[in-house]
PDB file of N, CA and C in Angstrom:
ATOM      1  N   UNK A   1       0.819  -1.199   0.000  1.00  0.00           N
ATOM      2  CA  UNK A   1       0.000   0.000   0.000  1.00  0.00           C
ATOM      3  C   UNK A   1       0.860   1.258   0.000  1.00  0.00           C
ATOM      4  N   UNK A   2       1.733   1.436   0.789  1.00  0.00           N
ATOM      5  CA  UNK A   2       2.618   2.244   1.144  1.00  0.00           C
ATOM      6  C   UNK A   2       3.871   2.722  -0.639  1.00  0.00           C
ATOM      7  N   UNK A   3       4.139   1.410  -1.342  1.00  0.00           N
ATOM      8  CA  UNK A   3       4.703   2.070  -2.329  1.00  0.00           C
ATOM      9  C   UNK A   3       3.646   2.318  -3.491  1.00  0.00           C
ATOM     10  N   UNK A   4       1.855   1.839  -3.373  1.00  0.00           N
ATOM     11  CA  UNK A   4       1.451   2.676  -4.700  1.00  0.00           C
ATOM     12  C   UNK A   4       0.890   4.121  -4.149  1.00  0.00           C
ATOM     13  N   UNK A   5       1.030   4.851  -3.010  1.00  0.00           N
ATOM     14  CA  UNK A   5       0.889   5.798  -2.328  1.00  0.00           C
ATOM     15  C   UNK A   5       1.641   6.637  -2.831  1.00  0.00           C
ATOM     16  N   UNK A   6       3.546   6.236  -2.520  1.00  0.00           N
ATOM     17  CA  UNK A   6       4.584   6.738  -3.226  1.00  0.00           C
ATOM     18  C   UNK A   6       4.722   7.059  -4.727  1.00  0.00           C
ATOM     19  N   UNK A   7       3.752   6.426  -5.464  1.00  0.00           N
ATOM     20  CA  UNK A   7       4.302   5.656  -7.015  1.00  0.00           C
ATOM     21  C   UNK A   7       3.140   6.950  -7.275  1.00  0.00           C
ATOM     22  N   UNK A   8       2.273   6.904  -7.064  1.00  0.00           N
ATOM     23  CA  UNK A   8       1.133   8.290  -6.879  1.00  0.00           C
ATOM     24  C   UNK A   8       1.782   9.711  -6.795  1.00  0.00           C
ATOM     25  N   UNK A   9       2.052   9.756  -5.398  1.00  0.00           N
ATOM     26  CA  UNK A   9       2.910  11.102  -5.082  1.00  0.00           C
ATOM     27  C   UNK A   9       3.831  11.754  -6.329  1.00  0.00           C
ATOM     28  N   UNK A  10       5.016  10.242  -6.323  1.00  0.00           N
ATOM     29  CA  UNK A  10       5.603  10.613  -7.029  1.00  0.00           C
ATOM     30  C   UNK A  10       5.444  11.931  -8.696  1.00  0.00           C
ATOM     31  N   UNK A  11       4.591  10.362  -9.053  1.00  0.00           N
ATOM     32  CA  UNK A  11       3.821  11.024 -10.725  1.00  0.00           C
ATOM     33  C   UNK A  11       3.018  12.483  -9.895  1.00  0.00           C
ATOM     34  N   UNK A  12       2.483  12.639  -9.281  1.00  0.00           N
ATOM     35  CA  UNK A  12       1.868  14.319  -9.169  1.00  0.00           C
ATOM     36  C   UNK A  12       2.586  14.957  -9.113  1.00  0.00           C
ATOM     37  N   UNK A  13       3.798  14.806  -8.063  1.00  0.00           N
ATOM     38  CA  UNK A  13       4.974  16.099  -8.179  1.00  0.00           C
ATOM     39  C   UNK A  13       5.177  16.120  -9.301  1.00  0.00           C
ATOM     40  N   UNK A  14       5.579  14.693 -10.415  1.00  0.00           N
ATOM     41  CA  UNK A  14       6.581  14.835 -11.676  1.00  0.00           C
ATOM     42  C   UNK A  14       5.578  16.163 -12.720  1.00  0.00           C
ATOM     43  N   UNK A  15       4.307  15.590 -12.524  1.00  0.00           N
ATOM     44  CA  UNK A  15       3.146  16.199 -13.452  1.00  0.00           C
ATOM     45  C   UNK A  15       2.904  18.184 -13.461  1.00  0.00           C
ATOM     46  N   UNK A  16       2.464  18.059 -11.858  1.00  0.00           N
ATOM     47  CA  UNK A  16       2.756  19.572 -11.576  1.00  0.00           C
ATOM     48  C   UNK A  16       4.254  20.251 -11.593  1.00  0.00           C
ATOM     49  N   UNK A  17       5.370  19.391 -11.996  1.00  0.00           N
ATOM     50  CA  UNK A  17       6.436  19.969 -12.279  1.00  0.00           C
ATOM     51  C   UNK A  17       6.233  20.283 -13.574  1.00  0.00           C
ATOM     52  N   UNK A  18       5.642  19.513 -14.392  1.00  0.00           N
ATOM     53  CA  UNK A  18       5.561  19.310 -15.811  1.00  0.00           C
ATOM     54  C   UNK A  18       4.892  20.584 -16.713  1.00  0.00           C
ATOM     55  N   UNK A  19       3.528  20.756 -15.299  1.00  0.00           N
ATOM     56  CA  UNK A  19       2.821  22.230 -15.576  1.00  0.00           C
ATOM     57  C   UNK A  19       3.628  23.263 -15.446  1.00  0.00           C
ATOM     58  N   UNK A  20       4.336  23.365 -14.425  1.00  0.00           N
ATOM     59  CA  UNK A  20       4.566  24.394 -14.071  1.00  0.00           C
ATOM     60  C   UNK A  20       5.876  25.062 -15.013  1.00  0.00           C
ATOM     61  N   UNK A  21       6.749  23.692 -15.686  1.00  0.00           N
ATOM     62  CA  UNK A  21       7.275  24.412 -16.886  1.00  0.00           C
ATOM     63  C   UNK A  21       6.965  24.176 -18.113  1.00  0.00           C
ATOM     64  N   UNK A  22       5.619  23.863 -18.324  1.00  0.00           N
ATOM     65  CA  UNK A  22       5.355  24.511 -19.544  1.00  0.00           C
ATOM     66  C   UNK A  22       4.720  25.188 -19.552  1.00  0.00           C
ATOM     67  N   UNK A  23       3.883  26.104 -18.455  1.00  0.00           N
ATOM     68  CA  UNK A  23       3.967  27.457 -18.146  1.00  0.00           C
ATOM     69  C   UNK A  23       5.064  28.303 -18.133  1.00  0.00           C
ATOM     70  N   UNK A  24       5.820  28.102 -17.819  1.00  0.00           N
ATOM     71  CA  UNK A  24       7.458  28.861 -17.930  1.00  0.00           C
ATOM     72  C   UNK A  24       7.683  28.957 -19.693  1.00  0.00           C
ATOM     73  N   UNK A  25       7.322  27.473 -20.656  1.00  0.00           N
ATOM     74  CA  UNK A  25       7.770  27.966 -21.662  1.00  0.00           C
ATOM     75  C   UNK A  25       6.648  28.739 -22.707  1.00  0.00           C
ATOM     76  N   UNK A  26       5.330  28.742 -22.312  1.00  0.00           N
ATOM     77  CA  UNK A  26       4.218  29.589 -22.677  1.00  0.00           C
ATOM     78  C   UNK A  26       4.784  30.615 -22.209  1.00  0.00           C
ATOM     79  N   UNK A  27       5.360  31.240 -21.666  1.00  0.00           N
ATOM     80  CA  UNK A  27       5.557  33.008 -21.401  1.00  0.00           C
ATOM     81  C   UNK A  27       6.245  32.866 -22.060  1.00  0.00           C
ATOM     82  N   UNK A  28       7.559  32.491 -22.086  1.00  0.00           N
ATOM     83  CA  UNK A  28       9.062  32.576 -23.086  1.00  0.00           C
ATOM     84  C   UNK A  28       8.875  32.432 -24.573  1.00  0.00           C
ATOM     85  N   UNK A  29       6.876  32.149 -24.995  1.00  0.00           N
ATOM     86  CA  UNK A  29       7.012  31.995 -26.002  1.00  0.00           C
ATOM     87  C   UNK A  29       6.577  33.215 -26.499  1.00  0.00           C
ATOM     88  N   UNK A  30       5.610  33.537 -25.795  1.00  0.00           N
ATOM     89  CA  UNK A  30       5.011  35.153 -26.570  1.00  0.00           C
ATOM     90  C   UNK A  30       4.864  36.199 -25.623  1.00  0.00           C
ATOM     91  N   UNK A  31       5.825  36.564 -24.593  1.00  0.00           N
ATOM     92  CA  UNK A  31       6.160  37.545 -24.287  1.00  0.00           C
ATOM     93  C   UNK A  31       7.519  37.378 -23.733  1.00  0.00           C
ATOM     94  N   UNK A  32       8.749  38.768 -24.000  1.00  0.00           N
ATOM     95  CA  UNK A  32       9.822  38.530 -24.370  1.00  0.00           C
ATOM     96  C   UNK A  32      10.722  38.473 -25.381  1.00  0.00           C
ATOM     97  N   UNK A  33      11.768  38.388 -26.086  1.00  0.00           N
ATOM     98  CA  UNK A  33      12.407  38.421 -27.039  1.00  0.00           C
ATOM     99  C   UNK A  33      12.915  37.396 -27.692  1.00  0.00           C
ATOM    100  N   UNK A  34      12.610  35.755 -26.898  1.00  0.00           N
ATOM    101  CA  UNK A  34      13.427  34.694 -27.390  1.00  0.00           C
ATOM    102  C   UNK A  34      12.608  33.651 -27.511  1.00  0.00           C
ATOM    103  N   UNK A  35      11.334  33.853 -28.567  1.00  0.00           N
ATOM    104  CA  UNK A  35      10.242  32.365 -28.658  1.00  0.00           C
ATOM    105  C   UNK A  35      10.620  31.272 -28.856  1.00  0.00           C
ATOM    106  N   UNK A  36      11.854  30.999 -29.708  1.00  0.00           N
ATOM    107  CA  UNK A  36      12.746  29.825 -29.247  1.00  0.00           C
ATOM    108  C   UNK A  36      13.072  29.174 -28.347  1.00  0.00           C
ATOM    109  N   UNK A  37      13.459  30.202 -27.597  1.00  0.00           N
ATOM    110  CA  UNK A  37      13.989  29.386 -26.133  1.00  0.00           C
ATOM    111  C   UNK A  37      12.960  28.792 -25.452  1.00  0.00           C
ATOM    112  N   UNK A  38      11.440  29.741 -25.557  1.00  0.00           N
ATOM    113  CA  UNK A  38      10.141  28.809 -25.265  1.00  0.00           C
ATOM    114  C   UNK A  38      10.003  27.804 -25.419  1.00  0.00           C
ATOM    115  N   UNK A  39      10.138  27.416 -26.859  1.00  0.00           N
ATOM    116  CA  UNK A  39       9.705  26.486 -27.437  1.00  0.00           C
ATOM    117  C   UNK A  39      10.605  25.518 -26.793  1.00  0.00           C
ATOM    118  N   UNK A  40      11.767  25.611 -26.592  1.00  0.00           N
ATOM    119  CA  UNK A  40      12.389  24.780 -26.461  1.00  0.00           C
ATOM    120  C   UNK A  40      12.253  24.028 -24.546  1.00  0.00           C
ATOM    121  N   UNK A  41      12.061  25.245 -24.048  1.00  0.00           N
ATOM    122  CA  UNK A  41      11.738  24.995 -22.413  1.00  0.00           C
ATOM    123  C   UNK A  41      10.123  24.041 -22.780  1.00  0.00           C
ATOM    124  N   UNK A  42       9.475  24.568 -23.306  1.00  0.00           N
ATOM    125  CA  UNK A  42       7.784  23.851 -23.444  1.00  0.00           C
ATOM    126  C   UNK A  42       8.046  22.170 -23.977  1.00  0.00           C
ATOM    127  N   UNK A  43       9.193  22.046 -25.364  1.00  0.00           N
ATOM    128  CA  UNK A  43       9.709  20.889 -25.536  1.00  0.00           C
ATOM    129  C   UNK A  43      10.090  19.912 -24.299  1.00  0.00           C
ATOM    130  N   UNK A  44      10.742  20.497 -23.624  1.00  0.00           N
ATOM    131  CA  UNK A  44      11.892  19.950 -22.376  1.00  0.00           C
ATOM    132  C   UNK A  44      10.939  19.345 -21.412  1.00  0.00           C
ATOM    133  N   UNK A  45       9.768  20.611 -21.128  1.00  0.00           N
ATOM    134  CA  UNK A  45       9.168  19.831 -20.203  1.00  0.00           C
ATOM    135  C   UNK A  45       7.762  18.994 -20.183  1.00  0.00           C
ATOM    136  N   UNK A  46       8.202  18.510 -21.968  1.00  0.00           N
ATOM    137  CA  UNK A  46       6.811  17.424 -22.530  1.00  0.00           C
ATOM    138  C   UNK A  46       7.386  15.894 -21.334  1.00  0.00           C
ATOM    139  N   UNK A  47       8.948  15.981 -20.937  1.00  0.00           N
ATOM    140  CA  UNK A  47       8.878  14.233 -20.540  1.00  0.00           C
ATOM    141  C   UNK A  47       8.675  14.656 -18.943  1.00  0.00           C
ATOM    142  N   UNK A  48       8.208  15.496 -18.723  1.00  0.00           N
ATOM    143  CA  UNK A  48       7.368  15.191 -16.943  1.00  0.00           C
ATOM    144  C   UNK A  48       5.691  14.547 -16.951  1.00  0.00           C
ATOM    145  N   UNK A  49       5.241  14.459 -18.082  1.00  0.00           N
ATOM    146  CA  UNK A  49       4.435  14.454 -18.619  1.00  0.00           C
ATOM    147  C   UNK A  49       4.083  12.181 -18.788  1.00  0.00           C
ATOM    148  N   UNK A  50       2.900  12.041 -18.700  1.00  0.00           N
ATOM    149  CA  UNK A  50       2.983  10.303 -18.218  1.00  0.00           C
ATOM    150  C   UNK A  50       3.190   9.860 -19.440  1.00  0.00           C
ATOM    151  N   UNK A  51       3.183  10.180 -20.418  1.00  0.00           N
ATOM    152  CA  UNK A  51       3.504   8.606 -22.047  1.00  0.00           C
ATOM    153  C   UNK A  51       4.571   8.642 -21.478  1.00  0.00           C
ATOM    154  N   UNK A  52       5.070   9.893 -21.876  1.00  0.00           N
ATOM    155  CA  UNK A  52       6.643  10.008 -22.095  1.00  0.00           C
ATOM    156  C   UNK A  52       7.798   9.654 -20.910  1.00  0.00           C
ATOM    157  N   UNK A  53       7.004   9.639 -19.727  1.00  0.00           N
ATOM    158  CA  UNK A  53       8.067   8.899 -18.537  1.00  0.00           C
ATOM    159  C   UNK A  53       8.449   8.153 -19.148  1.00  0.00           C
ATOM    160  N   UNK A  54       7.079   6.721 -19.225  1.00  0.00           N
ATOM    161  CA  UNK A  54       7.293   5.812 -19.392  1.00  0.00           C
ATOM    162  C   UNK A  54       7.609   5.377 -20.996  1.00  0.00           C
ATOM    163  N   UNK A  55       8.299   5.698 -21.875  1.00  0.00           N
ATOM    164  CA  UNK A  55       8.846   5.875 -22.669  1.00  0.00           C
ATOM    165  C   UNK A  55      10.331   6.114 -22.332  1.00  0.00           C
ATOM    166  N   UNK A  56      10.896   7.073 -21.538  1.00  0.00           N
ATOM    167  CA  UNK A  56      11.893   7.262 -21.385  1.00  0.00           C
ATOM    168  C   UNK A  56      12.394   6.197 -20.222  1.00  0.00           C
ATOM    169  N   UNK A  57      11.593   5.515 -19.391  1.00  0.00           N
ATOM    170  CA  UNK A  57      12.247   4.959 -18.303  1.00  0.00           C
ATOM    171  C   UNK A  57      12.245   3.637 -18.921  1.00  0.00           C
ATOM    172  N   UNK A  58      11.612   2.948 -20.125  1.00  0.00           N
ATOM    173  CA  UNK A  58      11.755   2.163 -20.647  1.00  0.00           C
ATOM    174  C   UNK A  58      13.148   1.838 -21.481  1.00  0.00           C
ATOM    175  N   UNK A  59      13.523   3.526 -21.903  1.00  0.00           N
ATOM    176  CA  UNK A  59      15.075   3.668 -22.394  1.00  0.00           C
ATOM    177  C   UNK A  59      15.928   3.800 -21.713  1.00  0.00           C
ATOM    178  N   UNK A  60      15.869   4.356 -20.860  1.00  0.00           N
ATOM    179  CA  UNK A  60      17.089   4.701 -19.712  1.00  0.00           C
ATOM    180  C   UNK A  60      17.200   3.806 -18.194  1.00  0.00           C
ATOM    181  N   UNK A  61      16.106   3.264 -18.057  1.00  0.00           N
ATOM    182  CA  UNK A  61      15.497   2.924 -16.580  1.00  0.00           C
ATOM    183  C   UNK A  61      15.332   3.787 -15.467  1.00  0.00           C
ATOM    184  N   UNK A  62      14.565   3.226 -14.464  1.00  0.00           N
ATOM    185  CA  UNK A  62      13.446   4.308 -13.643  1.00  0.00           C
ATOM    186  C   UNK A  62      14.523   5.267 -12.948  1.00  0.00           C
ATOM    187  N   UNK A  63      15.647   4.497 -12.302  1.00  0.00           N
ATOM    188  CA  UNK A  63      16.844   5.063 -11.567  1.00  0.00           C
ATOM    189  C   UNK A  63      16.999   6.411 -11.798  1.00  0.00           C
ATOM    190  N   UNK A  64      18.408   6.541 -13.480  1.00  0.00           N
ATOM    191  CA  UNK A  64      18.716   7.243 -14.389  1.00  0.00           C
ATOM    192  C   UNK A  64      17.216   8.339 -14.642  1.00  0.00           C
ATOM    193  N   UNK A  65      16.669   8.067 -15.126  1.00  0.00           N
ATOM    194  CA  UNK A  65      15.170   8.479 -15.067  1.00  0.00           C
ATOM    195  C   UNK A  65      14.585  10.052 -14.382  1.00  0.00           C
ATOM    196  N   UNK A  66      14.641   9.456 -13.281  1.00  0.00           N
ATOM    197  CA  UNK A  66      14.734  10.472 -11.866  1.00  0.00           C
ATOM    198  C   UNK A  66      15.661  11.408 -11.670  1.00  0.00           C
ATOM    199  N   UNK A  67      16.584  10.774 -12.020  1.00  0.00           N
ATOM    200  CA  UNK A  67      18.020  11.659 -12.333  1.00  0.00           C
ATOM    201  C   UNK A  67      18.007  12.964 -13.315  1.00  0.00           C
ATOM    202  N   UNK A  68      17.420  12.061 -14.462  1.00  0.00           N
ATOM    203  CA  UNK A  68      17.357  13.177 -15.702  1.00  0.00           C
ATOM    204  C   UNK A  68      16.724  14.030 -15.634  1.00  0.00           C
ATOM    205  N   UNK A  69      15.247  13.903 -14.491  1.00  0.00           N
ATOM    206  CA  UNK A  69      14.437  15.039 -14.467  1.00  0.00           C
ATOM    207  C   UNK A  69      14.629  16.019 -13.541  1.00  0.00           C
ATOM    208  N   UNK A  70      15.639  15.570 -12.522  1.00  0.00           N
ATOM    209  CA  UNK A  70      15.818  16.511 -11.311  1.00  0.00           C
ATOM    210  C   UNK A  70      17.259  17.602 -12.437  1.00  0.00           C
ATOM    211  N   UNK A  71      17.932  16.845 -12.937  1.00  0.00           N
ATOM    212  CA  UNK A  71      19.041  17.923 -13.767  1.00  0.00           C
ATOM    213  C   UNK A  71      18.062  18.876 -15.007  1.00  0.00           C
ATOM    214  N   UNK A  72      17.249  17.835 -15.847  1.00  0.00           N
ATOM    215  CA  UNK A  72      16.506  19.178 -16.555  1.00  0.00           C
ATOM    216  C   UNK A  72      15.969  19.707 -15.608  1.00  0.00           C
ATOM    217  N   UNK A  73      15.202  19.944 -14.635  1.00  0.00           N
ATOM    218  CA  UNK A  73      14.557  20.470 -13.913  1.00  0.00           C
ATOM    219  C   UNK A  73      14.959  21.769 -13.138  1.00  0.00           C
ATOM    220  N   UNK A  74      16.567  21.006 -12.490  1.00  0.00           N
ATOM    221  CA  UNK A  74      17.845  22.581 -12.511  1.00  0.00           C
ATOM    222  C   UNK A  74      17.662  23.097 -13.840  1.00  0.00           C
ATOM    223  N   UNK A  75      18.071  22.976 -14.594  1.00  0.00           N
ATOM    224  CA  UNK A  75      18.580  23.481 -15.859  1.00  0.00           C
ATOM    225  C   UNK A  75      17.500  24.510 -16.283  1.00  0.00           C
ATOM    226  N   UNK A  76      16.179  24.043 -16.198  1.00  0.00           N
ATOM    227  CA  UNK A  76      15.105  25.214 -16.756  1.00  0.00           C
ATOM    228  C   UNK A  76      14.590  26.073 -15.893  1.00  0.00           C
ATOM    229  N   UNK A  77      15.265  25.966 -14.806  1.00  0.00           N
ATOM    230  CA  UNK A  77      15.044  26.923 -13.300  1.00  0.00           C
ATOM    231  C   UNK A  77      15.650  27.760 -13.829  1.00  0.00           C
ATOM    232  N   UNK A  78      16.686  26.955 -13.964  1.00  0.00           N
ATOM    233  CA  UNK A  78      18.184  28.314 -13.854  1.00  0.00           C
ATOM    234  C   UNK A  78      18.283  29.098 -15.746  1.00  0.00           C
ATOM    235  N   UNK A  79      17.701  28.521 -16.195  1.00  0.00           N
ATOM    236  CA  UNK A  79      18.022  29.293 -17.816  1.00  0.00           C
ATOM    237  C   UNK A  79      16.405  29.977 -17.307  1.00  0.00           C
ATOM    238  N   UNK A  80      15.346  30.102 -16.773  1.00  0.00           N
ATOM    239  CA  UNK A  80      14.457  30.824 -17.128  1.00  0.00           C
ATOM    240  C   UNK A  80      14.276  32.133 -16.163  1.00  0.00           C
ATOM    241  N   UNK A  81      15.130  31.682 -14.760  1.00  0.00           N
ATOM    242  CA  UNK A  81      15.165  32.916 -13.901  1.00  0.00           C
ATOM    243  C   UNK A  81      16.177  33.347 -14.084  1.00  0.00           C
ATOM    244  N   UNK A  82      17.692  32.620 -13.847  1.00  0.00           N
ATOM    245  CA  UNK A  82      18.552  33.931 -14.313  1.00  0.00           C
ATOM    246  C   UNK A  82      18.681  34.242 -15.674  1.00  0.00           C
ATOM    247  N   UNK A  83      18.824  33.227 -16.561  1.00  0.00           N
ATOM    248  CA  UNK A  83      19.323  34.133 -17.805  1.00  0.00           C
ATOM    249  C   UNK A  83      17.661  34.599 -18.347  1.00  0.00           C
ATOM    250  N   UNK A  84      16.490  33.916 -18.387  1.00  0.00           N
ATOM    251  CA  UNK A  84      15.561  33.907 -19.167  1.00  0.00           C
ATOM    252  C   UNK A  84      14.544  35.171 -18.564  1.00  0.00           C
ATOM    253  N   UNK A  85      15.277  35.592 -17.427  1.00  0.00           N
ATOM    254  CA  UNK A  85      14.552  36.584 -17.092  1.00  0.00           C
ATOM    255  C   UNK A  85      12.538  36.746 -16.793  1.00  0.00           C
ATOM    256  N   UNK A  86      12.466  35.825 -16.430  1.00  0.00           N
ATOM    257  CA  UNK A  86      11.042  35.016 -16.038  1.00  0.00           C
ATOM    258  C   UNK A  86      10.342  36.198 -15.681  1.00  0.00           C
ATOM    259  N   UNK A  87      10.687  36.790 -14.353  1.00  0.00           N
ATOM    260  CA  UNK A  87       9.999  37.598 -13.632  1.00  0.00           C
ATOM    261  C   UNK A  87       9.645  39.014 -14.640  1.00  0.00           C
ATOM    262  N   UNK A  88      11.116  39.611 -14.960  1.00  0.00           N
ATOM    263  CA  UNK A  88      10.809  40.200 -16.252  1.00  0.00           C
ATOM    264  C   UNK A  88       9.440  40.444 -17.415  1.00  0.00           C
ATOM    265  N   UNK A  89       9.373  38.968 -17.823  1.00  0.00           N
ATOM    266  CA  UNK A  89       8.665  38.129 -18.673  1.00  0.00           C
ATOM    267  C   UNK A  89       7.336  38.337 -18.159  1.00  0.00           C
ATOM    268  N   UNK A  90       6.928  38.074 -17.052  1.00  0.00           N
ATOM    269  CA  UNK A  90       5.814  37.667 -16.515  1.00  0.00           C
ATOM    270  C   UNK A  90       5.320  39.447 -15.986  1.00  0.00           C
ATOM    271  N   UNK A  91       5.876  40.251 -15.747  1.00  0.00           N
ATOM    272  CA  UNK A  91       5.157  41.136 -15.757  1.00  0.00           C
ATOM    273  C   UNK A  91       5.319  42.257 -17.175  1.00  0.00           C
ATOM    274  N   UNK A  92       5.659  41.885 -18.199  1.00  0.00           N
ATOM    275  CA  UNK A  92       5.090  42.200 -19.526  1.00  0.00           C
ATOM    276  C   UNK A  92       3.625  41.803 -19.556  1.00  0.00           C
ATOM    277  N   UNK A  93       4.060  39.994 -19.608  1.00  0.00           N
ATOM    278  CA  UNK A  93       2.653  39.306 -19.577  1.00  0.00           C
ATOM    279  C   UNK A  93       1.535  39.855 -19.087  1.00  0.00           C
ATOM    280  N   UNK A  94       1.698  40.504 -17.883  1.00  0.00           N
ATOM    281  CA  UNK A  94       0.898  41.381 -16.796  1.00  0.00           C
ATOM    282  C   UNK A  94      -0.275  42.309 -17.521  1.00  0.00           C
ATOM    283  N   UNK A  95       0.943  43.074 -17.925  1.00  0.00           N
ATOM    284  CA  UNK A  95       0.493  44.530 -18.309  1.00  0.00           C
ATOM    285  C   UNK A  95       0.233  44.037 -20.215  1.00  0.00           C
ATOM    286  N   UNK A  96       0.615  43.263 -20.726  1.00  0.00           N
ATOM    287  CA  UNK A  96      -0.170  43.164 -21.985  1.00  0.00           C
ATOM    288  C   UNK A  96      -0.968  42.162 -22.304  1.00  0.00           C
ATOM    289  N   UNK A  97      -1.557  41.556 -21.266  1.00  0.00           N
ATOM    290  CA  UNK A  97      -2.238  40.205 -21.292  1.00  0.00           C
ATOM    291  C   UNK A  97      -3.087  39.432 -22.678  1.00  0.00           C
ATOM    292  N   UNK A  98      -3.664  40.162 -23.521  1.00  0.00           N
ATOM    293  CA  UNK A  98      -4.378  39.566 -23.885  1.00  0.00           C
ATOM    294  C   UNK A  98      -3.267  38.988 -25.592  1.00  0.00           C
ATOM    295  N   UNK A  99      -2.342  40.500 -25.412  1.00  0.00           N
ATOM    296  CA  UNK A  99      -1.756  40.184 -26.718  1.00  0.00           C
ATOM    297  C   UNK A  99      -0.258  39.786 -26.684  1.00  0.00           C
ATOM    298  N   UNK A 100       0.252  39.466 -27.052  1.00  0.00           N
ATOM    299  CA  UNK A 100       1.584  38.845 -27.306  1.00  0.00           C
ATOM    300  C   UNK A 100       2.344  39.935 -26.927  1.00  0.00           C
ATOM    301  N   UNK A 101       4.162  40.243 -26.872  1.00  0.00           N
ATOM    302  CA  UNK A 101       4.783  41.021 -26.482  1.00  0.00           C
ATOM    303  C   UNK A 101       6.141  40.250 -26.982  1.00  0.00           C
ATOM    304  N   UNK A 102       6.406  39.681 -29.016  1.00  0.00           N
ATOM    305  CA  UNK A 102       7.771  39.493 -28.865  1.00  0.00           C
ATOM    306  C   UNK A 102       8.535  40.620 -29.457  1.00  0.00           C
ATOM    307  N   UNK A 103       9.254  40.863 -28.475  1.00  0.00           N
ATOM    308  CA  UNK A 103      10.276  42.073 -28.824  1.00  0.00           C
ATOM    309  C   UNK A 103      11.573  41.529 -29.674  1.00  0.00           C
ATOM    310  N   UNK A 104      12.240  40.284 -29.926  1.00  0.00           N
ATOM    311  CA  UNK A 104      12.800  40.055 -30.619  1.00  0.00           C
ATOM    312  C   UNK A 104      13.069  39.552 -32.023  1.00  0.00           C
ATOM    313  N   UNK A 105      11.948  39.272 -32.835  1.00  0.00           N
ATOM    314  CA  UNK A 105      12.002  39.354 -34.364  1.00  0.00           C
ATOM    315  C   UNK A 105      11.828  40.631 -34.765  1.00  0.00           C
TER     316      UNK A 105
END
């Protein structure tokens, strides 16, 4: 009982991690200067997401797995607050809500 409790938990954190950056790469996509880098954060965080675990833990195993998501997981912290300028981002978003805001094409 106790590990499908865990096996539960687990997948919700992985999932609401999953939301919460591809919310990160929905701002980075249309407000801001670098819709690329969106795209690419929104890409990144399709495998928190359930096919694709299990897709990937089928390639790598569950171990490795866990591993990979806690390092992407640094990785799109740290490219969207320090370099990606999130907070930045998010109060454009603010103040132009309904319409887009890319300043870089």
């Amino acid at each position: 009982m106790k590990r499908v409790v865990a096996a539960y938990s687990s997948m919700a954190v992985g999932v609401t991690a999953g939301l919460a950056f591809s919310a990160i790469g929905f701002i980075n996509i249309f407000w801001g200067n670098d819709p690329f880098f969106g795209v690419l954060i929104f890409a990144a965080s399709l495998i928190y997401y359930l096919p694709l675990i299990n897709a990937v833990q089928k390639a790598l195993g569950a171990k490795l797995t866990v591993t990979a998501k806690y390092i992407l997981g640094f990785f799109i912290l740290w490219a969207s607050l320090g370099v990606g300028e999130l907070f930045d981002k998010v109060e454009l978003m603010l103040s132009n809500f309904p319409y887009p805001n890319i300043t870089g094409l």
